[in-house]
Protein backbone atom coordinates (compact mmCIF):
# COMPACT_ATOMS: atom_id res chain seq x y z
CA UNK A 1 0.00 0.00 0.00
CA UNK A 2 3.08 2.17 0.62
CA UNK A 3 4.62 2.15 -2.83
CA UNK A 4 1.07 2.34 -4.19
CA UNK A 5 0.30 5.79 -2.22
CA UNK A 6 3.45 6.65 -3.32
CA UNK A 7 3.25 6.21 -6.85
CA UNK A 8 -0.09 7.95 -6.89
CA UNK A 9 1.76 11.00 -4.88
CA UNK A 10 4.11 10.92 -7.85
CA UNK A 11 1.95 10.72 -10.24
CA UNK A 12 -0.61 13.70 -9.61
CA UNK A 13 2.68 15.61 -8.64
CA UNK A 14 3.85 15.04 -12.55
CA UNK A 15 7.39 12.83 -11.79
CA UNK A 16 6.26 9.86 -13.99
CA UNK A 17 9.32 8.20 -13.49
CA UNK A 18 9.13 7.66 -9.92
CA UNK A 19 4.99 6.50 -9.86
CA UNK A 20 5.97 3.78 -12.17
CA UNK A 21 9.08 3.02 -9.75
CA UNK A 22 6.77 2.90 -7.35
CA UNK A 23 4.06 0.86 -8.81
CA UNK A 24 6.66 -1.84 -10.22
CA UNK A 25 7.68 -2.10 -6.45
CA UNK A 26 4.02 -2.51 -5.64
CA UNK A 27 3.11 -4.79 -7.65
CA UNK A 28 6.45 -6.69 -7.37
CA UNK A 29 5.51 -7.38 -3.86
CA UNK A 30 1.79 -8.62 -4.74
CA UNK A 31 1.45 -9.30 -8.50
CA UNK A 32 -2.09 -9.80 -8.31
CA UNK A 33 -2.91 -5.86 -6.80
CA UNK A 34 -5.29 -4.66 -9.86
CA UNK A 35 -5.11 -1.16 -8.83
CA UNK A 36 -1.47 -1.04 -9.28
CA UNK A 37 -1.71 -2.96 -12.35
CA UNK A 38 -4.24 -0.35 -13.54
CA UNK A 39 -2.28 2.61 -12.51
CA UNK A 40 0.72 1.61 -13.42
CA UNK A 41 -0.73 1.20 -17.55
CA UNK A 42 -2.16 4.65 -16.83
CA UNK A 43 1.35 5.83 -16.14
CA UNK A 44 3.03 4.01 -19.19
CA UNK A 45 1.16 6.28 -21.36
CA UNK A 46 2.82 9.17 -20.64
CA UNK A 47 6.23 8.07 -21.47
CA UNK A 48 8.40 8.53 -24.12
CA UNK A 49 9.27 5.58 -25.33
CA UNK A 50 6.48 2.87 -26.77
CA UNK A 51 8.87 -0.57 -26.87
CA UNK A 52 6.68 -3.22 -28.12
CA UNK A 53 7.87 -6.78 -26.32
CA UNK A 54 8.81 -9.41 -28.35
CA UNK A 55 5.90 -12.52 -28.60
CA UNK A 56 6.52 -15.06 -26.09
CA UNK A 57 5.55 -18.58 -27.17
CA UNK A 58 2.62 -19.36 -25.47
CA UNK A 59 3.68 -22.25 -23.11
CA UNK A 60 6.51 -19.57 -22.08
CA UNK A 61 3.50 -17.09 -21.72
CA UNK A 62 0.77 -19.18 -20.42
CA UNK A 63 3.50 -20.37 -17.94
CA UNK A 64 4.52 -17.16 -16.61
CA UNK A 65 0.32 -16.57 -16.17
CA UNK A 66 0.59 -19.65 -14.17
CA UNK A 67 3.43 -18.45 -11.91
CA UNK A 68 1.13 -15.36 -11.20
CA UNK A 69 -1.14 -17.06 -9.69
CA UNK A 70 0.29 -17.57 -6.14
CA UNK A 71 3.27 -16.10 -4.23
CA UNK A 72 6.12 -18.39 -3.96
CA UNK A 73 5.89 -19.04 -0.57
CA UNK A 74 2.11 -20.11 -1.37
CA UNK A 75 3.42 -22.14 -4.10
CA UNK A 76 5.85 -23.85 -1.73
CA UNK A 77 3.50 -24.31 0.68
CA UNK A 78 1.33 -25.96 -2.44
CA UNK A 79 4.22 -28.22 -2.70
CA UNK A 80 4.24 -29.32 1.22
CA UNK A 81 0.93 -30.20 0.84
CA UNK A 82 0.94 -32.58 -2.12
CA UNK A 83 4.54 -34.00 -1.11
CA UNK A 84 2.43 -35.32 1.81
CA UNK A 85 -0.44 -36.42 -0.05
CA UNK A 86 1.94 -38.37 -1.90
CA UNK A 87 3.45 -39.81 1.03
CA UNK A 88 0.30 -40.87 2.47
CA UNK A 89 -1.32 -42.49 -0.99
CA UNK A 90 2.24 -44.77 -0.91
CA UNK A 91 1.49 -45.96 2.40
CA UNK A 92 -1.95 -46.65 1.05
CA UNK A 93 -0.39 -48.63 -1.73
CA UNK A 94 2.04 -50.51 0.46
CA UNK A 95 -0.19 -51.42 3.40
CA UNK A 96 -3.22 -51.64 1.33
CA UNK A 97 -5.48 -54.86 2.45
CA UNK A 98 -6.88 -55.10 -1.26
CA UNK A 99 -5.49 -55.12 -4.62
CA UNK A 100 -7.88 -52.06 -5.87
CA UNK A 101 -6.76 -50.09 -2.80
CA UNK A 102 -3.22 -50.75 -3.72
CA UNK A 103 -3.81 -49.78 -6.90
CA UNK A 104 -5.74 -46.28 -5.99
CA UNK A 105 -2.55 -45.74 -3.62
CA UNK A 106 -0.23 -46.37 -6.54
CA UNK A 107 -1.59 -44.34 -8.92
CA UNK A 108 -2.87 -41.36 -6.56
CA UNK A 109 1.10 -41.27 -5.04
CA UNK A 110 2.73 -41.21 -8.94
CA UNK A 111 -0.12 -38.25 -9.37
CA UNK A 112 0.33 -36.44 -6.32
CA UNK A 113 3.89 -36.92 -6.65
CA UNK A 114 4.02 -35.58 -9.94
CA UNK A 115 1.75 -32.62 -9.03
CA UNK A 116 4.21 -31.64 -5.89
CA UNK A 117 7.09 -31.29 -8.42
CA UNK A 118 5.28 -29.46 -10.89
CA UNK A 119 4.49 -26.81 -7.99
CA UNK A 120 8.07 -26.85 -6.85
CA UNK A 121 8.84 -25.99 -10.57
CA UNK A 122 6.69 -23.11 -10.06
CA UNK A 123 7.79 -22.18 -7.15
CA UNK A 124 11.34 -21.74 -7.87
CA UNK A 125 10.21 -19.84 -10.88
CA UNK A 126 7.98 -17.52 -8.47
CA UNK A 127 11.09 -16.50 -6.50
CA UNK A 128 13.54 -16.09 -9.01
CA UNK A 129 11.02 -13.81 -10.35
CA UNK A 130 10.19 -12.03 -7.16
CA UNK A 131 13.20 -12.19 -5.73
CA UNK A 132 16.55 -12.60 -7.94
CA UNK A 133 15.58 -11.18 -11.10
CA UNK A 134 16.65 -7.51 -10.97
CA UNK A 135 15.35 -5.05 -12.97
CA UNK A 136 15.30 -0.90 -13.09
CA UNK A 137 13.33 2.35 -14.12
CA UNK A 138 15.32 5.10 -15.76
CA UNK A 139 15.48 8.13 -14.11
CA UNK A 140 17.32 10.44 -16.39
CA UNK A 141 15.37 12.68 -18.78
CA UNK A 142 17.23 10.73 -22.31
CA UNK A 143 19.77 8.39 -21.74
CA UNK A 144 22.17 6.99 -25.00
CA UNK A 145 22.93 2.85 -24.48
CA UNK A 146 26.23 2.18 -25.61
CA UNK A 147 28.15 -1.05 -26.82
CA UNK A 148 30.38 -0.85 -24.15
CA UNK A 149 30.95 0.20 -20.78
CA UNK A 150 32.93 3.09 -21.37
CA UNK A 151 31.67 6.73 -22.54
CA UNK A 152 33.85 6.72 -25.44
CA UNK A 153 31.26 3.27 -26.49
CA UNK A 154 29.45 3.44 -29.55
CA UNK A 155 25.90 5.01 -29.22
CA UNK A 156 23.41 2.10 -30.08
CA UNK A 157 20.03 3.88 -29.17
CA UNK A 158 18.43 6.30 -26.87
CA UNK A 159 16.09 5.72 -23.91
CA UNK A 160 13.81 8.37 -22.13
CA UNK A 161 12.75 8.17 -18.33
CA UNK A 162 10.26 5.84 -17.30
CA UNK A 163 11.37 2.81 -19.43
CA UNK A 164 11.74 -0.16 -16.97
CA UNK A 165 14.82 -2.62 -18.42
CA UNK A 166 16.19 -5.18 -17.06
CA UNK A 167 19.64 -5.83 -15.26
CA UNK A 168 22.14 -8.68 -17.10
CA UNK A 169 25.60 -7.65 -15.66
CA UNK A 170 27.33 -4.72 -13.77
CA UNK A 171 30.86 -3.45 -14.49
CA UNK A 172 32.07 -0.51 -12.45
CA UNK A 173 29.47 2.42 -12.34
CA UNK A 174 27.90 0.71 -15.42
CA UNK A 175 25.05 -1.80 -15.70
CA UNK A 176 24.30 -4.19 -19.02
CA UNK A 177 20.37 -3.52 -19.43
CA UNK A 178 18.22 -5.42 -21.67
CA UNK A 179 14.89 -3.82 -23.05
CA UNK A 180 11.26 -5.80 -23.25
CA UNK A 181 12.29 -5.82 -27.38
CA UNK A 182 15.28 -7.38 -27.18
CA UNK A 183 17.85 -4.55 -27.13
CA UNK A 184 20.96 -4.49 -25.02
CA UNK A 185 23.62 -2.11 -24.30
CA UNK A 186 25.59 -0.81 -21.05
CA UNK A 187 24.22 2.36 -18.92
CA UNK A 188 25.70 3.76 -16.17
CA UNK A 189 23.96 3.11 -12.50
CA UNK A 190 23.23 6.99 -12.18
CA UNK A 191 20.80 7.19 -14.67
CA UNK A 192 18.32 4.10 -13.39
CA UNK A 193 16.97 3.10 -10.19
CA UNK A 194 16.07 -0.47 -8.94
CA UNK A 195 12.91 -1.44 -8.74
């Protein structure tokens, strides 16, 4: 609620930049928060730059929709929950006083086995998301990517503020960013601000 009020605050005072900091780092903390979602388009808008992402293949995207479902730690505890359904439909299969029983235990345990690892899957993916993956908003009015961390680097293409990229490396007071398109070049840390 925090970075949401504060966003807003941003927002109606004109500093786009920082209400779409802020509403990345609300909605990084609950991906589901509609309001943020909503605002945070609103804010989009009014920035210079229109990068188009490139299409995801749709087991990549209807993946990543999956993911968004629950926090990791729900997704973990998702996992718990079937690892010991699976655990409990094995000792129905191996103490089992009839053969059908045995056989419900057998194929319940592969199932609920099989389910558990699917939600670790999805878990790990949750907090690599949430909690490794670093990305940044630019804070600098125009910004020119170069090929190289160095000012004397060829200029590859300009951003404006507001643009969120992602972080791939860091070299001295220089970060590699990667764009939602594809693009990649080095920027230096004074011009962005993690999210």
């Amino acid at each position: 609620e925090l970075y949401f009020n504060l966003g807003n605050a941003y927002y109606k005072s004109g500093n786009i930049p920082r209400s779409i900091l802020n509403y990345e780092r609300a909605l990084k903390m609950d991906p589901k928060d509609e309001e943020a979602q909503f605002n945070l388009k609103i804010a989009t808008l009014k920035i210079v730059d229109k990068v188009d992402p490139v299409p995801q293949i749709f087991y990549k995207r209807w993946f990543d929709s999956l993911t968004n479902l629950l926090s990791s730690n729900d997704w973990s505890k998702l996992f718990i929950v079937l690892l010991w359904f699976s655990l409990i439909a094995s000792l129905m299969y191996l103490f089992g006083y009839s053969v059908s029983l045995r056989k419900t235990g057998f194929v319940l345990s592969l199932a609920f086995l099989s389910l558990s690892l699917f939600s670790y899957l999805i878990a790990s993916k949750s907090y690599s998301k949430t909690h490794l993956e670093e990305s940044a908003i630019v804070m600098s009015p125009s910004v020119y990517v170069k090929s190289s961390p160095d000012l004397k680097g060829n200029d590859l293409f300009i951003i404006h503020e507001g643009i969120k990229v992602e972080l791939l490396d860091e070299l001295n007071d220089w970060k590699k960013i990667k764009l939602i398109n594809g693009n990649v070049g080095w920027i230096m840390n004074k011009d962005i601000e993690l999210i």
